[in-house]
Protein backbone atom coordinates (compact mmCIF):
# COMPACT_ATOMS: atom_id res chain seq x y z
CA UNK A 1 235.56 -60.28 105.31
CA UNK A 2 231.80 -60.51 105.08
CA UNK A 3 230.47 -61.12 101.73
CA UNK A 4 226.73 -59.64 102.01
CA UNK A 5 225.00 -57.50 104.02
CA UNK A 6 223.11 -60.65 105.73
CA UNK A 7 226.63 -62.27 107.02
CA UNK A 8 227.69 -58.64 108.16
CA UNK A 9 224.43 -58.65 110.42
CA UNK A 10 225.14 -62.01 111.41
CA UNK A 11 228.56 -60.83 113.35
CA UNK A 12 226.53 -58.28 114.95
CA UNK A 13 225.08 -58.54 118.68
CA UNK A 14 222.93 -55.77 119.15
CA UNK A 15 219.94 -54.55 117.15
CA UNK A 16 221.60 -51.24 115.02
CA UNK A 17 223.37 -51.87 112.28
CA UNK A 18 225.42 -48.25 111.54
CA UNK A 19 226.48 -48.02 107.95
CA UNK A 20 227.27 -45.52 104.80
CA UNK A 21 227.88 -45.96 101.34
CA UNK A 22 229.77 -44.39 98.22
CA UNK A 23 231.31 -45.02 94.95
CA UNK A 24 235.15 -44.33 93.89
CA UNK A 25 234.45 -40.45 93.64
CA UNK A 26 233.89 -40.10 96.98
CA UNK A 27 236.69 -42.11 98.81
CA UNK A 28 238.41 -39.01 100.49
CA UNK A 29 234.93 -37.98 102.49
CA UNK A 30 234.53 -41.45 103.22
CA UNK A 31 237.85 -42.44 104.61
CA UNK A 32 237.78 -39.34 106.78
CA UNK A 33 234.19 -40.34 107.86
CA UNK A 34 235.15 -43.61 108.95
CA UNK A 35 238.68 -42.00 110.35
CA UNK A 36 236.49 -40.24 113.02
CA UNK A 37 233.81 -42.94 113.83
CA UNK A 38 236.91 -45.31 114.70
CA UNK A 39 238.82 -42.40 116.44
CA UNK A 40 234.99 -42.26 118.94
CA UNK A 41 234.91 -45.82 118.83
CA UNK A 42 232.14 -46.53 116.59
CA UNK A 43 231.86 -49.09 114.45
CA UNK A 44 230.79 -48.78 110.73
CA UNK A 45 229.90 -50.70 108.16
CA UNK A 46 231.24 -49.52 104.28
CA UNK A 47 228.71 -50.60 102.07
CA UNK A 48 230.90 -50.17 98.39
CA UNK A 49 228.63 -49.02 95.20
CA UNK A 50 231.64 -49.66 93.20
CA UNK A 51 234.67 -52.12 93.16
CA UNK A 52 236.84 -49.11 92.77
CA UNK A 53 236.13 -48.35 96.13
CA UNK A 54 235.37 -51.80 97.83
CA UNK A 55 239.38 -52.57 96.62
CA UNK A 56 240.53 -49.24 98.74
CA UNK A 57 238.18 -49.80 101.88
CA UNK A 58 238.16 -53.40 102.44
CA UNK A 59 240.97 -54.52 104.41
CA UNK A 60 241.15 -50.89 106.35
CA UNK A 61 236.86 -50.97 107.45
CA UNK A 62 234.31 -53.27 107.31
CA UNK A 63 232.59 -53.66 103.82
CA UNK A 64 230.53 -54.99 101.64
CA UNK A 65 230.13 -54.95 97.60
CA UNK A 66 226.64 -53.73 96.71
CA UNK A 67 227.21 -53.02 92.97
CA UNK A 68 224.84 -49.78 91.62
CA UNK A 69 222.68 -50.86 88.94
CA UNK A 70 219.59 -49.13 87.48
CA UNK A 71 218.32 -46.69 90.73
CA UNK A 72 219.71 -43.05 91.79
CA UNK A 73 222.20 -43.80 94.28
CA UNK A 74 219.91 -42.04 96.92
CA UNK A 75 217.48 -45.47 96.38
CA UNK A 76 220.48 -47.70 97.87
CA UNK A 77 219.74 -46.06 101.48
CA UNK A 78 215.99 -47.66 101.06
CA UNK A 79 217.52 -51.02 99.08
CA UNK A 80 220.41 -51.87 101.79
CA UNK A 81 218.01 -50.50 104.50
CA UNK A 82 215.50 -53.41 103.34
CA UNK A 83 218.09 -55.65 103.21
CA UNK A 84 219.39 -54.90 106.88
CA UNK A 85 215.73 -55.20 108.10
CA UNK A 86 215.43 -58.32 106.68
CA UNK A 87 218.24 -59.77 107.90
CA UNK A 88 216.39 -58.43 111.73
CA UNK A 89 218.26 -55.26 112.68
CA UNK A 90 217.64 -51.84 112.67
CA UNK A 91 219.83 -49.14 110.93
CA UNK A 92 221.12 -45.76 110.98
CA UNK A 93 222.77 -44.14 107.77
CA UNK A 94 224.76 -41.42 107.52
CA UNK A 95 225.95 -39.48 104.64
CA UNK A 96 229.78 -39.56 104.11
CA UNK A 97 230.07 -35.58 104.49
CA UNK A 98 230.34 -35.90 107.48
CA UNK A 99 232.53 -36.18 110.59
CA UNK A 100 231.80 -37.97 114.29
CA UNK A 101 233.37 -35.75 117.09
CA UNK A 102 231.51 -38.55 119.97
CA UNK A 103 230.04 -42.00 120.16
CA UNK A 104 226.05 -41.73 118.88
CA UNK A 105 225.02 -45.17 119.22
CA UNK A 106 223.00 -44.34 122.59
CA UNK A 107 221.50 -40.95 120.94
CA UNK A 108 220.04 -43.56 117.92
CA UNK A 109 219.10 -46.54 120.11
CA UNK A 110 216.74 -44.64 122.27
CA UNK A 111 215.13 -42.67 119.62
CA UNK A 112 214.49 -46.05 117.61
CA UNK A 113 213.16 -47.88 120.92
CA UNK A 114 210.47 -45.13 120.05
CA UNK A 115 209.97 -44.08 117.23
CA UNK A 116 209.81 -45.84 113.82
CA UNK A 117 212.32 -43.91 111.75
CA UNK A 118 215.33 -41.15 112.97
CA UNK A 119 216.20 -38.23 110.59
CA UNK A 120 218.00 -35.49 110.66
CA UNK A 121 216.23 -31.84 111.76
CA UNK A 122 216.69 -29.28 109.01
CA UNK A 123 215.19 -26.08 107.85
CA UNK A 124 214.65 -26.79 103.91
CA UNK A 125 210.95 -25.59 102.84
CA UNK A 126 210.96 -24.39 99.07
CA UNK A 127 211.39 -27.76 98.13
CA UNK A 128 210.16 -29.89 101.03
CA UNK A 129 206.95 -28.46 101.90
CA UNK A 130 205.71 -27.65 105.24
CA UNK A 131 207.22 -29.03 108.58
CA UNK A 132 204.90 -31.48 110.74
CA UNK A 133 202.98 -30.03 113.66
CA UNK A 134 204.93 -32.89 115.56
CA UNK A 135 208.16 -31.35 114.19
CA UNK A 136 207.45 -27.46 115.02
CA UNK A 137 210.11 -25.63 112.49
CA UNK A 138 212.03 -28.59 110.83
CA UNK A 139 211.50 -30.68 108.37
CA UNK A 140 212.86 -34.55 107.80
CA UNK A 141 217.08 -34.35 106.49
CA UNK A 142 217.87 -38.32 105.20
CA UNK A 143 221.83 -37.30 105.68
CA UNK A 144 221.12 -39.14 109.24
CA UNK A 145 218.40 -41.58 108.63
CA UNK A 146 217.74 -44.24 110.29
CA UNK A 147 214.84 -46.81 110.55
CA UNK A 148 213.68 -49.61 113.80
CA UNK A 149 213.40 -53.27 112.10
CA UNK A 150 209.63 -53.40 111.26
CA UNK A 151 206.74 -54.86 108.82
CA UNK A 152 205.93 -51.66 107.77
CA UNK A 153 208.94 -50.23 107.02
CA UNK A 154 210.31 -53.28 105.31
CA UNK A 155 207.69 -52.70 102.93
CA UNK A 156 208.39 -48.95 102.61
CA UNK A 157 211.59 -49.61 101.20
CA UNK A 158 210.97 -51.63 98.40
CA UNK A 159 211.45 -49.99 95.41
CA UNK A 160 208.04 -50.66 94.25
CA UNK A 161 206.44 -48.89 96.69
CA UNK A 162 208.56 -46.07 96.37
CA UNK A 163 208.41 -45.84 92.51
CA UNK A 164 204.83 -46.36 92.80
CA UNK A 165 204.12 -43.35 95.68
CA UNK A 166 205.73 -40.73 93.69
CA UNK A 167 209.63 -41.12 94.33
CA UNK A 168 210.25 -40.81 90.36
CA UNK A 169 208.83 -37.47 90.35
CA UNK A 170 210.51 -36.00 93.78
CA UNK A 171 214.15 -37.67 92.63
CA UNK A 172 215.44 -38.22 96.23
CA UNK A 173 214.88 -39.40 99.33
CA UNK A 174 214.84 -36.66 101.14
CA UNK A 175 212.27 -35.02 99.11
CA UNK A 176 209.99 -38.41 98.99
CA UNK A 177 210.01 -38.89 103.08
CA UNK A 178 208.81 -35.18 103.63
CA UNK A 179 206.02 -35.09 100.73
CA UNK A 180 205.16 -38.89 101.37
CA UNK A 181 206.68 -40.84 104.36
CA UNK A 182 206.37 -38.43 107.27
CA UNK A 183 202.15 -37.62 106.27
CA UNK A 184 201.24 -41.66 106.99
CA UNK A 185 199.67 -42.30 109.57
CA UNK A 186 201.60 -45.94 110.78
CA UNK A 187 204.65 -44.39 111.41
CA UNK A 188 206.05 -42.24 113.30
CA UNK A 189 209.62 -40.37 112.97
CA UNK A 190 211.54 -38.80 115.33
CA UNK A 191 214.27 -35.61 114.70
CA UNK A 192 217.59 -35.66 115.54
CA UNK A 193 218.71 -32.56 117.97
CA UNK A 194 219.44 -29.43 115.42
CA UNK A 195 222.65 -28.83 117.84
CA UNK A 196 223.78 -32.31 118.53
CA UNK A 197 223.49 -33.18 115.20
CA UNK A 198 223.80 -30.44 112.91
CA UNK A 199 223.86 -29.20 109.10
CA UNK A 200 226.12 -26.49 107.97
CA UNK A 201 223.33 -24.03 108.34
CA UNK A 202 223.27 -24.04 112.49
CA UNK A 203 226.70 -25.78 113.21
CA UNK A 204 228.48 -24.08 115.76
CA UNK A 205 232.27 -25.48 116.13
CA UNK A 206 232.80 -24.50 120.21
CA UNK A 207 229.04 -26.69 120.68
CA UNK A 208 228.54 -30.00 121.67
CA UNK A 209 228.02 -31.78 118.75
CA UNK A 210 227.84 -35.69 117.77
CA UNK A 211 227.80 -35.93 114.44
CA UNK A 212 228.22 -32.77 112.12
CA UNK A 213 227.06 -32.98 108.39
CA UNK A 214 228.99 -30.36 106.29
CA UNK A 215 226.50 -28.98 104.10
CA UNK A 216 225.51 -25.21 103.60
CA UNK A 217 227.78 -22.78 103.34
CA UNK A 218 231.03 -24.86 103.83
CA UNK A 219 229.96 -25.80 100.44
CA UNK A 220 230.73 -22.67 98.76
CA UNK A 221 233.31 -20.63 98.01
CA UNK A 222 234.84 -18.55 100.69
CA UNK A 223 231.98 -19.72 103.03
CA UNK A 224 229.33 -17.37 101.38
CA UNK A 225 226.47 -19.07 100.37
CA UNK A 226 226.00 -16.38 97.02
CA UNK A 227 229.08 -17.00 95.31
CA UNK A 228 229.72 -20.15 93.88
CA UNK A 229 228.76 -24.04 94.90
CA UNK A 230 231.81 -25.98 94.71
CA UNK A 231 231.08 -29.23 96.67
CA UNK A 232 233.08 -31.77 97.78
CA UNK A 233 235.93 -29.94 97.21
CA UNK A 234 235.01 -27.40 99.55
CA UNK A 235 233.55 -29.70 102.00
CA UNK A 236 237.02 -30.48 102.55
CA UNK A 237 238.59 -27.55 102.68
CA UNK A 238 236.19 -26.81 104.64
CA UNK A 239 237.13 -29.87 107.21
CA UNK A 240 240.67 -28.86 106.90
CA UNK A 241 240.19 -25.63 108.10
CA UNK A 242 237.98 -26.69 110.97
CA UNK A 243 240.72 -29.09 112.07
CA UNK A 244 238.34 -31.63 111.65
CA UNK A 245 240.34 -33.86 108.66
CA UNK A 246 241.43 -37.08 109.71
CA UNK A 247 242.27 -39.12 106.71
């Protein structure tokens, strides 16, 4: 049982550290994420906000207590990011919502070779701005975000510079890369495919798909994105209905 992110890296021997997090009141999404990422053979690391949680994961998946103190959770994916950088690897995070139908690893490793940071490809713009020219119609999803073990972003996730560059006043992550992040001009991110690795706005169940992130309208009641937002609660059903529920 590793006791810190650092000794987790240590047992590592490639570059890409592959990780998600969550407190108590999301343990159902989470087993059932980590269900299908063993069932495709990939290996995760838990990182627990809570020791709720960290009690029910720890001798099933790898994990590692990383208590939730002052910041919005959504700061943790720059704070253990930092920490896996410093420790010299690279990571890719993933949102528990979500479910692995294949083995990713080779998808992430070639984009990071490349680029400085992976996201996900979605169409948000009311609250995200404008896509990128170098993006054409999406703009930057952090529910598959990933970052290559560098200077720069080391320093991009400390929570100074983020608090200090505006992240207060956008409130997440995903709002801060697309207003701040993706306009410098020393780094460089690269999408995810829409179809590989989709959202619930462009999923397709009969595609061939990686890593699906149930957002959208499996959200909702009855599917339909004008009646009510239910959550997690329907992100499951949701699963369950797709045959895609594991745990």
């Amino acid at each position: 049982m590793q006791k810190s992110i650092a000794d987790y890296c240590d047992t590592l021997s490639g570059e890409t550290v592959y990780w998600c997090m969550g407190d108590i009141g999301v343990l159902d999404l989470v087993l059932n994420w980590l269900h299908s990422c063993e069932i495709v053979g990939m290996p995760v690391l838990f990182v627990a906000l809570d020791t709720d949680i960290y009690n029910e994961i720890k001798d099933i998946y790898p994990t590692v207590l990383v208590l939730k103190e002052n910041h919005h959770v959504f700061v943790y994916k720059f704070i253990i990011g930092r920490q896996i950088m410093l420790a010299g690897k690279n990571w890719f995070y993933t949102d528990v919502d979500c479910v692995a139908a294949k083995h990713y690893a080779a998808d992430v490793e070639r984009l990071l070779n490349d680029n400085d940071m992976i996201c996900q490809s979605v169409k948000q713009y009311g609250w995200l701005g404008e896509p990128s020219d170098m993006h054409g119609e999406y703009n930057c999803g952090t529910g598959l975000f990933g970052m290559r073990c560098t200077d720069i972003n080391i320093s991009i996730c400390d929570t100074v510079y983020l608090y200090d560059n505006g992240y207060r006043q956008d409130g997440t992550c995903q709002k801060f890369i697309n207003t701040t992040i993706k306009h410098r001009h020393d780094v460089c991110i690269a999408l995810l495919p829409p179809t590989t690795y989709p959202t619930g706005h462009n999923f397709t169940p009969t595609a061939d798909w990686s890593i699906f992130h149930i957002t959208g309208k499996y959200a909702y009641k009855d599917w339909d994105n004008t009646k009510d937002y239910i959550g997690d609660v329907a992100k499951i059903n949701s699963l369950k209905q797709l045959g895609l529920w594991y745990s």
